[in-house]
Protein backbone atom coordinates (compact mmCIF):
# COMPACT_ATOMS: atom_id res chain seq x y z
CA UNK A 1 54.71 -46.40 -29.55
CA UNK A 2 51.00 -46.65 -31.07
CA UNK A 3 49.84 -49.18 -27.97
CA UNK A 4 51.45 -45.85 -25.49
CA UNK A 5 50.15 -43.05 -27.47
CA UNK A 6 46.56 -45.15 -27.67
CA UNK A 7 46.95 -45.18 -23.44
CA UNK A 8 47.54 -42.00 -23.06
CA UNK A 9 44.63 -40.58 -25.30
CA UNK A 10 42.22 -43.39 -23.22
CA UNK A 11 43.60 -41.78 -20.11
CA UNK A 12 42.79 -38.14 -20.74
CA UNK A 13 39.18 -39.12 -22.15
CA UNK A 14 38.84 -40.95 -19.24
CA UNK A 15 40.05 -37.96 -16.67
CA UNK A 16 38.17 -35.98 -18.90
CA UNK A 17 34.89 -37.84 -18.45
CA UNK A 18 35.27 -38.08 -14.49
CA UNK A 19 35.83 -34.31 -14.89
CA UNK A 20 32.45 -34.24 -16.78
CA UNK A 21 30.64 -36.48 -14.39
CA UNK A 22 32.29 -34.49 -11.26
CA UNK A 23 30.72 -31.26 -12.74
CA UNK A 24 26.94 -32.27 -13.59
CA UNK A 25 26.92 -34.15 -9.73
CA UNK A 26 27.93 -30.36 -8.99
CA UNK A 27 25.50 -28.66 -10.83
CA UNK A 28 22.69 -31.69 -10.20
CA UNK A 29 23.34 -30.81 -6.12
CA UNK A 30 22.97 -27.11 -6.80
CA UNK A 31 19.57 -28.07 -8.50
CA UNK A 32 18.33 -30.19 -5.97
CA UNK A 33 16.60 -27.58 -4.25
CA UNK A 34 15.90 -23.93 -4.20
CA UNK A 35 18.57 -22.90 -1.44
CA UNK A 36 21.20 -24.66 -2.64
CA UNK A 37 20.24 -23.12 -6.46
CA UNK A 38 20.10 -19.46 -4.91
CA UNK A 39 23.11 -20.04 -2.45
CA UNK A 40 25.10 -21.59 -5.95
CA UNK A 41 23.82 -18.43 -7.59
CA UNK A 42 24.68 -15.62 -4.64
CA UNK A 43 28.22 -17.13 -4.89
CA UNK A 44 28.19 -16.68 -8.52
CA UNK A 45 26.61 -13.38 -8.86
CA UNK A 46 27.09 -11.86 -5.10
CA UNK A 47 26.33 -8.44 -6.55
CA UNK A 48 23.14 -9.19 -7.55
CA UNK A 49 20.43 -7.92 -6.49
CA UNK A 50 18.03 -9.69 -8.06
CA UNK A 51 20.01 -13.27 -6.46
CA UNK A 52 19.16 -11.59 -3.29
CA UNK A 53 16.17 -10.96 -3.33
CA UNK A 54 15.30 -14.31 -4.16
CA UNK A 55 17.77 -15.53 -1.14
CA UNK A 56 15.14 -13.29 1.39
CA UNK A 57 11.94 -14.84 -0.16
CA UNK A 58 13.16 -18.54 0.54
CA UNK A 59 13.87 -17.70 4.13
CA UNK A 60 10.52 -15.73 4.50
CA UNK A 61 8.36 -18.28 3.11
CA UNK A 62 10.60 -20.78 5.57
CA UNK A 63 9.79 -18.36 8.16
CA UNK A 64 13.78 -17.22 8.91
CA UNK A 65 12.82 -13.97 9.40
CA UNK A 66 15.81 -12.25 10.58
CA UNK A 67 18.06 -14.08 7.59
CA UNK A 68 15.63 -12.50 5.10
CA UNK A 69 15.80 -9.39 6.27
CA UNK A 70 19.58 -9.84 5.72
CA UNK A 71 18.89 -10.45 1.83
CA UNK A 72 16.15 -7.32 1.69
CA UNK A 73 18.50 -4.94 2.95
CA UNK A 74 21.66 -6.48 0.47
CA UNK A 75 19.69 -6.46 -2.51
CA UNK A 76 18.58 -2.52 -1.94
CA UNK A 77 21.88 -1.61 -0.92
CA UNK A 78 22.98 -3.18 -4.42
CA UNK A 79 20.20 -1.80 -6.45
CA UNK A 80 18.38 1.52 -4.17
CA UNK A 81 16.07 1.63 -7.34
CA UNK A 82 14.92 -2.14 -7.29
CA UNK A 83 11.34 -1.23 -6.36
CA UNK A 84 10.04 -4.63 -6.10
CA UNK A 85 12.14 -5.19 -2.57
CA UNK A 86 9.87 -2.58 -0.85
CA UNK A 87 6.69 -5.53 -1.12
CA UNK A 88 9.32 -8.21 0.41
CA UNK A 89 9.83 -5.43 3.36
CA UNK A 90 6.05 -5.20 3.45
CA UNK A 91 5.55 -8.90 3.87
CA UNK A 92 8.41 -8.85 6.51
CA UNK A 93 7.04 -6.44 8.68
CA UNK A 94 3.51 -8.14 8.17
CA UNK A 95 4.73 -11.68 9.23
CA UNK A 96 6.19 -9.77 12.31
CA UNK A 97 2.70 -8.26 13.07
CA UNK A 98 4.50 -4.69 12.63
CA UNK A 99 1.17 -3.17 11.19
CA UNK A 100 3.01 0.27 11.07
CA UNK A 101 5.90 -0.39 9.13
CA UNK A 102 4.11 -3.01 7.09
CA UNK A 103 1.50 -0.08 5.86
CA UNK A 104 4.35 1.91 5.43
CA UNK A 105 6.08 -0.12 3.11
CA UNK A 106 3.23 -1.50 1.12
CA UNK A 107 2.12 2.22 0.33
CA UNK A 108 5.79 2.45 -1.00
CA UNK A 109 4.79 -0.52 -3.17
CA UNK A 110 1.92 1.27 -4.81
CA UNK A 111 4.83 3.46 -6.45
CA UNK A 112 6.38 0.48 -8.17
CA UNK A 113 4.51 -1.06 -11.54
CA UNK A 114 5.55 -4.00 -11.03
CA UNK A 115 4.07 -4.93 -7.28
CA UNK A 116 1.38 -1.77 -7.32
CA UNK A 117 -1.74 -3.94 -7.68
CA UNK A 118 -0.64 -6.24 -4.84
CA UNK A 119 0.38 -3.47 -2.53
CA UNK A 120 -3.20 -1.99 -2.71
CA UNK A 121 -5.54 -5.35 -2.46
CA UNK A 122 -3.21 -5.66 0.79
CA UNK A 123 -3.75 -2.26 2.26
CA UNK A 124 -7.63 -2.59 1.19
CA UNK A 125 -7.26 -5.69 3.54
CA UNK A 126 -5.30 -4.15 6.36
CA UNK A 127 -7.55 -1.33 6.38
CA UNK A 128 -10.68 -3.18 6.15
CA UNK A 129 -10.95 -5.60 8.63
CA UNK A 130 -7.91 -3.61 10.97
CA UNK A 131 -9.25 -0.44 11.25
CA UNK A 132 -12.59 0.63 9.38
CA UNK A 133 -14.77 -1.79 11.68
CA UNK A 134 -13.35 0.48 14.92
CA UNK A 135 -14.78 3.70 12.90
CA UNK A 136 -10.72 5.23 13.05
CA UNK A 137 -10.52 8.65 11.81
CA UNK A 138 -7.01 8.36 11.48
CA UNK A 139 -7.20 5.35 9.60
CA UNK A 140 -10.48 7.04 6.74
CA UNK A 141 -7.85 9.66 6.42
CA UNK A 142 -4.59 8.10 5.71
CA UNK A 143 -6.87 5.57 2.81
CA UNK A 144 -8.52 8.15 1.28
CA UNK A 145 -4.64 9.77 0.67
CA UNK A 146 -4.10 6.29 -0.61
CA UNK A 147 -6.78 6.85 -2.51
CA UNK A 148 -5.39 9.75 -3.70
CA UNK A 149 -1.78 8.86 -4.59
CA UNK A 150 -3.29 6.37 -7.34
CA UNK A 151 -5.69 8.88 -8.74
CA UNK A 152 -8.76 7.37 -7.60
CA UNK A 153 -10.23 10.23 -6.30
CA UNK A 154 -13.87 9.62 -6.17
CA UNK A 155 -13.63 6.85 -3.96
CA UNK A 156 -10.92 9.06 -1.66
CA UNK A 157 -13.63 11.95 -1.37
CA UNK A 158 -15.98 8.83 0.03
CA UNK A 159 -13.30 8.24 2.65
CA UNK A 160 -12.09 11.53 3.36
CA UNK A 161 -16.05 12.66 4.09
CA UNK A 162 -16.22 9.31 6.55
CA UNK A 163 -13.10 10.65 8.14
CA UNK A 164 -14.83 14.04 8.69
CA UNK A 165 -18.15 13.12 9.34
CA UNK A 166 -16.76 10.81 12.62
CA UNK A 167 -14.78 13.30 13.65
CA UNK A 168 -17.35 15.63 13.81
CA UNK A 169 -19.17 13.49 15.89
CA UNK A 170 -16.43 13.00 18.10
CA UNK A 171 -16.00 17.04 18.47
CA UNK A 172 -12.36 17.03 16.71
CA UNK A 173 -13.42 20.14 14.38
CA UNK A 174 -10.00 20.51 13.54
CA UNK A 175 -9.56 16.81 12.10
CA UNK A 176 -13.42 17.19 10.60
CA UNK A 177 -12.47 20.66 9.22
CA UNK A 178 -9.12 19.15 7.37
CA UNK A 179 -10.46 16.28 6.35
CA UNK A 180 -13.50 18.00 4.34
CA UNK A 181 -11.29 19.99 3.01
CA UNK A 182 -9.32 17.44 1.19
CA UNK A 183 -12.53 15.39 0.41
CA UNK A 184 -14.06 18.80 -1.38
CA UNK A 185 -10.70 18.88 -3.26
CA UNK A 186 -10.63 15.39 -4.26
CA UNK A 187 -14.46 15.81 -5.79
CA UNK A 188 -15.21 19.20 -5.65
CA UNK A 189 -18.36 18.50 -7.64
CA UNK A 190 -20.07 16.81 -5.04
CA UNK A 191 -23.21 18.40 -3.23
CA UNK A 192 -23.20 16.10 -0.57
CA UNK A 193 -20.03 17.19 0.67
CA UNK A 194 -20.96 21.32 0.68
CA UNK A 195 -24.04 19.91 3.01
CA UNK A 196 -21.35 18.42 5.28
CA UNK A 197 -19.58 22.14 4.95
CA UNK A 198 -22.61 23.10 6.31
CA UNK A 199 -22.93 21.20 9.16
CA UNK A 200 -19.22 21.78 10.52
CA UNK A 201 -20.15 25.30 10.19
CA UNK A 202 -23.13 24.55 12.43
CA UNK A 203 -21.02 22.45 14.76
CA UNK A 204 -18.85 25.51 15.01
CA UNK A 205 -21.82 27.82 15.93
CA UNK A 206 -21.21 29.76 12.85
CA UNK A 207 -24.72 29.67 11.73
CA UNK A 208 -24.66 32.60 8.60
CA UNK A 209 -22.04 30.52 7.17
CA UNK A 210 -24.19 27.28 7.49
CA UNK A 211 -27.04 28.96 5.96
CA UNK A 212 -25.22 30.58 3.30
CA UNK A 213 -23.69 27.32 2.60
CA UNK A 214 -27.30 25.65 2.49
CA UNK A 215 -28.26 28.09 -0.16
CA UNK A 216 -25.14 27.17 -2.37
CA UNK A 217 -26.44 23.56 -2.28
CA UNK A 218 -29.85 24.19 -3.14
CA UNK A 219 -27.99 25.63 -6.52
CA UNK A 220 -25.59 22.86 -6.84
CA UNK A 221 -26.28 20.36 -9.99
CA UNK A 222 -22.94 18.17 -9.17
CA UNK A 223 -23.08 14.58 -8.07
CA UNK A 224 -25.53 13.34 -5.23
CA UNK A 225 -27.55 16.89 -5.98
CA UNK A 226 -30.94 15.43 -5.29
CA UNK A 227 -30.33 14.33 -1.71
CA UNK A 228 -27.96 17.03 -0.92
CA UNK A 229 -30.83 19.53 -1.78
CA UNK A 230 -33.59 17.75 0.45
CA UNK A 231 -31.34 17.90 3.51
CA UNK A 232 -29.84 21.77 3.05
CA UNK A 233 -34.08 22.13 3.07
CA UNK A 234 -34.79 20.27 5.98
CA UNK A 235 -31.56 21.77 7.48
CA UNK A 236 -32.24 25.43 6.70
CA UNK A 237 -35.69 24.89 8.32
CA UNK A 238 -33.88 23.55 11.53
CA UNK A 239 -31.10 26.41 11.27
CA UNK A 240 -33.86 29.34 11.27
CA UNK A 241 -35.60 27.74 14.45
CA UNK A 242 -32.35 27.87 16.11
CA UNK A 243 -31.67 31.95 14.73
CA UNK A 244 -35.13 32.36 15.91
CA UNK A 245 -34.82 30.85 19.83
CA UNK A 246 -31.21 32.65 19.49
């Protein structure tokens, strides 16, 4: 009786130990690397969106584009409000040389705390070396409403006057004009910007409105005042030699 009971209890700790072992080999494979952890953990937890996500980086950074894109769109549909999954569409469209989409999506970033500071220092370099170097209106505009959208608005007045100031040159009055506009309203302080008023107006052939404009920066005491007033000078000199052959 004692000898049976004694082989049963041996038998059970013995199942019960193969059971044991069975399970860590299980869990020791799942750990063994970081797709079979994250497929382990999407079978566990398909409705998360967070498993997901990490699911799409593995296959980006392996460069399985189209399997990423997969666990992007799961992990929004799970969780619309999971702002971090707008950088991973970002970095998609980037590694697909989709500069459109990729802008798109990183200036959705900016929105989200968690991936805002990334977002920008990769616009900053998509813009920089993409676009600024082939003097693109367009492309002045759209940063300095960047700019804008993350309250840096001194630096989005600088953008928004380069914006107007090539298209200007490039007779798009219409761009120029709008652009100003929304560089005068981002730092409407700043002299150097009325003289730019000035010129448009000259550009335009409305030449009271450039002089009167002139005058208001020789009485403006905002930002860049010193320079702005030496030009209006020099321009209002110009601007009567023109009235006067006129």
């Amino acid at each position: 009786g004692h000898a049976g009971a004694r082989a049963v209890v041996l038998l059970l700790l013995m199942l019960y130990l193969t059971w044991l072992a069975h399970r860590t080999w299980e869990r020791t494979e799942d750990w063994r690397s970081d797709e079979t952890l994250f497929k382990a953990g999407v079978q566990v937890c398909p409705t998360s969106a967070k498993m997901q996500r990490q699911m799409a980086v593995l296959y980006q950074n392996r460069g399985e584009h189209d399997q990423a894109l997969k666990h992007i769109r799961e992990s929004k549909r799970i969780d619309p409000d999971y702002c971090e999954v707008d950088l991973d569409l970002a970095y998609h469209y980037f590694h697909l040389n989709d500069v459109g989409r990729c802008t798109k999506y990183f200036r959705k970033s900016l929105q989200c705390p968690f991936t805002a500071d990334k977002a920008f220092v990769n616009l900053q370099e998509i813009f920089s070396k993409l676009y600024f170097p082939t003097q693109n209106v367009s492309a002045y505009e759209e940063f300095g409403d960047i700019l804008t959208e993350i309250g840096l608005n001194s630096e989005a007045a600088i953008h928004y006057r380069e914006a107007a100031v090539l298209a200007m040159k490039g007779d798009q009055l219409a761009t120029s004009t709008r652009a100003l506009r929304k560089a005068q309203r981002a730092a409407p302080t700043r002299c150097d910007l009325l003289w730019w008023r000035g010129q448009l107006f000259e550009k335009k052939r409305k030449y009271q409105a450039a002089a009167e404009t002139y005058h208001e920066v020789l009485e403006c005491s905002g930002e860049e005042s010193e320079n702005a007033q030496n030009v209006a000078r020099q321009s209002l000199v110009l601007l009567q030699n023109v009235l006067y052959e006129a």
